[in-house]
N, C-alpha and C. Protein backbone atom coordinates (compact mmCIF):
# COMPACT_ATOMS: atom_id res chain seq x y z
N UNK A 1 -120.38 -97.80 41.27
CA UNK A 1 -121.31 -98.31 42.23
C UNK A 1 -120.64 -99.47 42.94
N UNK A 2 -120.88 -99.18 44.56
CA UNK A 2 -120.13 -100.52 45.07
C UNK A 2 -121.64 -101.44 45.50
N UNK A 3 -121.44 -102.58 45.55
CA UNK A 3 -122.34 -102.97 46.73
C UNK A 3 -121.59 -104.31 47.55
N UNK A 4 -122.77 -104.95 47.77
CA UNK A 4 -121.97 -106.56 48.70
C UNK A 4 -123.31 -107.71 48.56
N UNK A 5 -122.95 -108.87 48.61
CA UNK A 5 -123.42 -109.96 47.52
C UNK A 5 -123.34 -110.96 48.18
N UNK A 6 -123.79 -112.46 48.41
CA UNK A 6 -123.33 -113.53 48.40
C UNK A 6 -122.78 -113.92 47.47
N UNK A 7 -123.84 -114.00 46.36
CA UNK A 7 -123.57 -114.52 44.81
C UNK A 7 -122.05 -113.60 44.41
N UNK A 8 -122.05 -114.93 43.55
CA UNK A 8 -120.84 -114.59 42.68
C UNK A 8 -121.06 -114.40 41.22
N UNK A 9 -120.85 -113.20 40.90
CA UNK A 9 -120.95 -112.55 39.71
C UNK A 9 -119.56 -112.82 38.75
N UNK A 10 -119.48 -113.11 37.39
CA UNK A 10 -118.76 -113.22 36.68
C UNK A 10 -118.11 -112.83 35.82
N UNK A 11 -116.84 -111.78 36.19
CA UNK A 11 -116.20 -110.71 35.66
C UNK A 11 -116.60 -110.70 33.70
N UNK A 12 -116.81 -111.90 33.34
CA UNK A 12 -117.06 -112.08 31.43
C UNK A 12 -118.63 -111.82 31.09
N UNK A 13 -119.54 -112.27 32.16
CA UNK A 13 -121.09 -112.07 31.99
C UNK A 13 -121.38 -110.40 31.37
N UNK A 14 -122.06 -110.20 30.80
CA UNK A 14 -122.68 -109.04 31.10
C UNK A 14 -123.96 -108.83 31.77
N UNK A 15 -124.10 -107.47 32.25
CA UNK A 15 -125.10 -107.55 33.21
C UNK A 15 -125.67 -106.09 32.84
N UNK A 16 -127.15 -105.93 33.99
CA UNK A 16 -127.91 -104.59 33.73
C UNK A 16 -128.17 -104.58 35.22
N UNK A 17 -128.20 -103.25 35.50
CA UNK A 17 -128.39 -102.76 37.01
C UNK A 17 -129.55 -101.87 37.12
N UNK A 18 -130.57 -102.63 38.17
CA UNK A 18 -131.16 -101.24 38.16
C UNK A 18 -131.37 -100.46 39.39
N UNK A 19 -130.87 -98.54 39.34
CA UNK A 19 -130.26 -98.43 41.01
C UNK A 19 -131.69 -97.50 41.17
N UNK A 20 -131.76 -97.99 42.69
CA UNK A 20 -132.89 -97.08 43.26
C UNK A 20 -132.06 -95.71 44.12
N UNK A 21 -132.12 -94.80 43.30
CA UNK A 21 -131.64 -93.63 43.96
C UNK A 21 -131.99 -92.68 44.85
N UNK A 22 -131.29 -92.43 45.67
CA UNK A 22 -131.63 -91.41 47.27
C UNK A 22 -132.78 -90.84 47.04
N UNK A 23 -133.43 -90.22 45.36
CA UNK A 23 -134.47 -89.27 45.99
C UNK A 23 -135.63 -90.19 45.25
N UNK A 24 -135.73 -91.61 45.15
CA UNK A 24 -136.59 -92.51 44.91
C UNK A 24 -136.45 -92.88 43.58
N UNK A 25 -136.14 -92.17 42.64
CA UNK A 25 -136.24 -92.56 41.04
C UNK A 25 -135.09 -93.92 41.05
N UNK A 26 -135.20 -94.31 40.02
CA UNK A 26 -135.13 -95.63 39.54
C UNK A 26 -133.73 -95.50 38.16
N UNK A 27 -133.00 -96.02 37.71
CA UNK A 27 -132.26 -95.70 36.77
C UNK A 27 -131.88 -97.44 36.15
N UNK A 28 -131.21 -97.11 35.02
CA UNK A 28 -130.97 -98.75 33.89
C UNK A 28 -129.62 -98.45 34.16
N UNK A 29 -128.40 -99.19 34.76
CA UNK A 29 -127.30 -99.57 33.98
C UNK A 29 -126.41 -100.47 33.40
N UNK A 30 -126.51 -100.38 32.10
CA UNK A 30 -125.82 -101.20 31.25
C UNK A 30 -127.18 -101.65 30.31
N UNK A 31 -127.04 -102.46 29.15
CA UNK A 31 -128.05 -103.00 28.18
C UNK A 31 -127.23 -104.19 27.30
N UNK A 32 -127.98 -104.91 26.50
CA UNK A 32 -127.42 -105.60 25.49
C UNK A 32 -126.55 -105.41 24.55
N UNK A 33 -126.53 -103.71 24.33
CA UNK A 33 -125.40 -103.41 23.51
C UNK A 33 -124.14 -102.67 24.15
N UNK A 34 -123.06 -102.69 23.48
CA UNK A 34 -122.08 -102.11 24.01
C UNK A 34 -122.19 -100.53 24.36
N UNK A 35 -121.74 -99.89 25.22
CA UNK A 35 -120.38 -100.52 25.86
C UNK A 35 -121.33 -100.84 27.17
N UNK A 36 -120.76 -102.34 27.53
CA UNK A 36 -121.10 -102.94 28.90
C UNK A 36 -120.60 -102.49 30.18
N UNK A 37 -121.84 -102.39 31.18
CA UNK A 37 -120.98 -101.97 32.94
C UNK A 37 -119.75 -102.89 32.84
N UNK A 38 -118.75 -102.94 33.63
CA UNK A 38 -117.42 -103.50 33.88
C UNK A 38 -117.79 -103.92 35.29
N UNK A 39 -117.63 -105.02 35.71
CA UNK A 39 -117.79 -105.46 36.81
C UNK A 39 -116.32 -106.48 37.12
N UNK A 40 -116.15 -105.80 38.67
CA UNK A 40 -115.07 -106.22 39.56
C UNK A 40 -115.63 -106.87 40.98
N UNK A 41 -115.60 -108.28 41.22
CA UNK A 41 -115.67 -108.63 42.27
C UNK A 41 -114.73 -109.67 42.98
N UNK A 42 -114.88 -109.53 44.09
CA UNK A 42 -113.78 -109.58 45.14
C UNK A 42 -114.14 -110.38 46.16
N UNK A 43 -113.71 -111.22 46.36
CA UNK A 43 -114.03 -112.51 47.01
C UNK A 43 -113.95 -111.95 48.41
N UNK A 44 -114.59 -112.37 49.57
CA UNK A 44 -114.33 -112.15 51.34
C UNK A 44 -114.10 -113.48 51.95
N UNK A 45 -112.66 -114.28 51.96
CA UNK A 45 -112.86 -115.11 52.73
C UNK A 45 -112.15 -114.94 54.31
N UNK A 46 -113.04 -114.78 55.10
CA UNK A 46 -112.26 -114.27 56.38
C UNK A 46 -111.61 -115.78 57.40
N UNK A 47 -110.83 -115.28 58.32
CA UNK A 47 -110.34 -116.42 58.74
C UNK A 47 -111.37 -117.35 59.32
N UNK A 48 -112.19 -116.17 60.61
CA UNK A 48 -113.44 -116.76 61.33
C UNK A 48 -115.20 -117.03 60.62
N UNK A 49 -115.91 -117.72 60.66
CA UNK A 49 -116.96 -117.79 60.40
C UNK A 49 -118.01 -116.56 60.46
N UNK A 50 -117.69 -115.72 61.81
CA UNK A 50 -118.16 -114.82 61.97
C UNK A 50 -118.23 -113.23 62.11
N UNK A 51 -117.14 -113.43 60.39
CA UNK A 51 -116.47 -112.54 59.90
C UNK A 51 -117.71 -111.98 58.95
N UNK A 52 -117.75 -111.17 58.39
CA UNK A 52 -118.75 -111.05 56.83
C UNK A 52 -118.14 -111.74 56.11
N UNK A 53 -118.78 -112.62 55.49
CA UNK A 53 -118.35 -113.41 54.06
C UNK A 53 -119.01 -112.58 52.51
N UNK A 54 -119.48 -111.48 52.70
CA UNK A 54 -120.15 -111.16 51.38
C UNK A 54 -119.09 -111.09 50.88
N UNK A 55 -119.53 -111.05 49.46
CA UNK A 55 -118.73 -110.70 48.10
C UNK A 55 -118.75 -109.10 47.60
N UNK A 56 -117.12 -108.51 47.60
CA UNK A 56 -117.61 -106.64 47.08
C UNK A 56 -117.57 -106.70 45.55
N UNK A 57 -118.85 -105.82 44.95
CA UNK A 57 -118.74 -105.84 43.66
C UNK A 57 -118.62 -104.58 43.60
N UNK A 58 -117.79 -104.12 42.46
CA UNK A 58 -117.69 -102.72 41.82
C UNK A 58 -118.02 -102.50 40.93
N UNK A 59 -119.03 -101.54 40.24
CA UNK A 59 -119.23 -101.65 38.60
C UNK A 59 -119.05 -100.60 38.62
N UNK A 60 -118.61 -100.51 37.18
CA UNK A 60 -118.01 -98.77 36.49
C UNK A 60 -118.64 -98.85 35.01
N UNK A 61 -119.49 -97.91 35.02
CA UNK A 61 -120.36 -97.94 33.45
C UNK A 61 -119.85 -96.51 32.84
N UNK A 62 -119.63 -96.46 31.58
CA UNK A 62 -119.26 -94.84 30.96
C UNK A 62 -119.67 -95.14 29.56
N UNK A 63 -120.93 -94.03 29.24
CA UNK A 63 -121.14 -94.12 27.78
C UNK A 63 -122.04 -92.91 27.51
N UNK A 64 -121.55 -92.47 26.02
CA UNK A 64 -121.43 -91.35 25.47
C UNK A 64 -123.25 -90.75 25.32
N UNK A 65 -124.31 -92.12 26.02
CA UNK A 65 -125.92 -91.69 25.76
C UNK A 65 -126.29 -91.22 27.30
N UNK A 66 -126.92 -90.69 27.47
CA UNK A 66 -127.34 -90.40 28.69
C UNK A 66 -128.02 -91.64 29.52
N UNK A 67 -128.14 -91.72 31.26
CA UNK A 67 -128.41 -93.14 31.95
C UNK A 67 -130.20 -92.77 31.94
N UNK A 68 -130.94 -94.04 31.44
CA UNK A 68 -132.26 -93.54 31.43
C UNK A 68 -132.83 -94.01 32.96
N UNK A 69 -133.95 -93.08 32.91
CA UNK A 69 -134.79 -93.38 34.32
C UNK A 69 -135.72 -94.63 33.68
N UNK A 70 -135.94 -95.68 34.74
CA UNK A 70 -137.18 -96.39 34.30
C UNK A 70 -138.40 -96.03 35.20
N UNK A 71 -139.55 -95.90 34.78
CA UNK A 71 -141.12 -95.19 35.15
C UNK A 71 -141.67 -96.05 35.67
């Protein structure tokens, strides 16, 4: 999953995502226990002001339970 951010997220934190998907349902990723999403973010500092300054985050989640829907 990519998205774009002001905030700055912290490659050591762990985190939980929750994605609203194309045909409306709702999904969890990541939880308190292992294995944690992996998150990569990437600073935007452009030369001009009126450049985009967001921040790109990447997360990559892989685990052996299936991703639950939340209701």
């Amino acid at each position: 999953m990519k998205f774009l951010t002001k905030d700055r997220l912290s490659q050591g934190d762990r985190y939980a995502f929750r994605l609203r998907l194309s045909d409306g349902k709702t999904r969890l990723i990541g939880s308190d226990e292992r294995p944690y999403p992996v998150v990569l973010s990437q600073e935007n500092l452009p030369d001009s002001v009126k450049d985009n300054q967001l921040n790109e985050v990447t997360v990559t989640y892989s685990s052996p339970r299936s991703i639950p829907y939340i209701i």
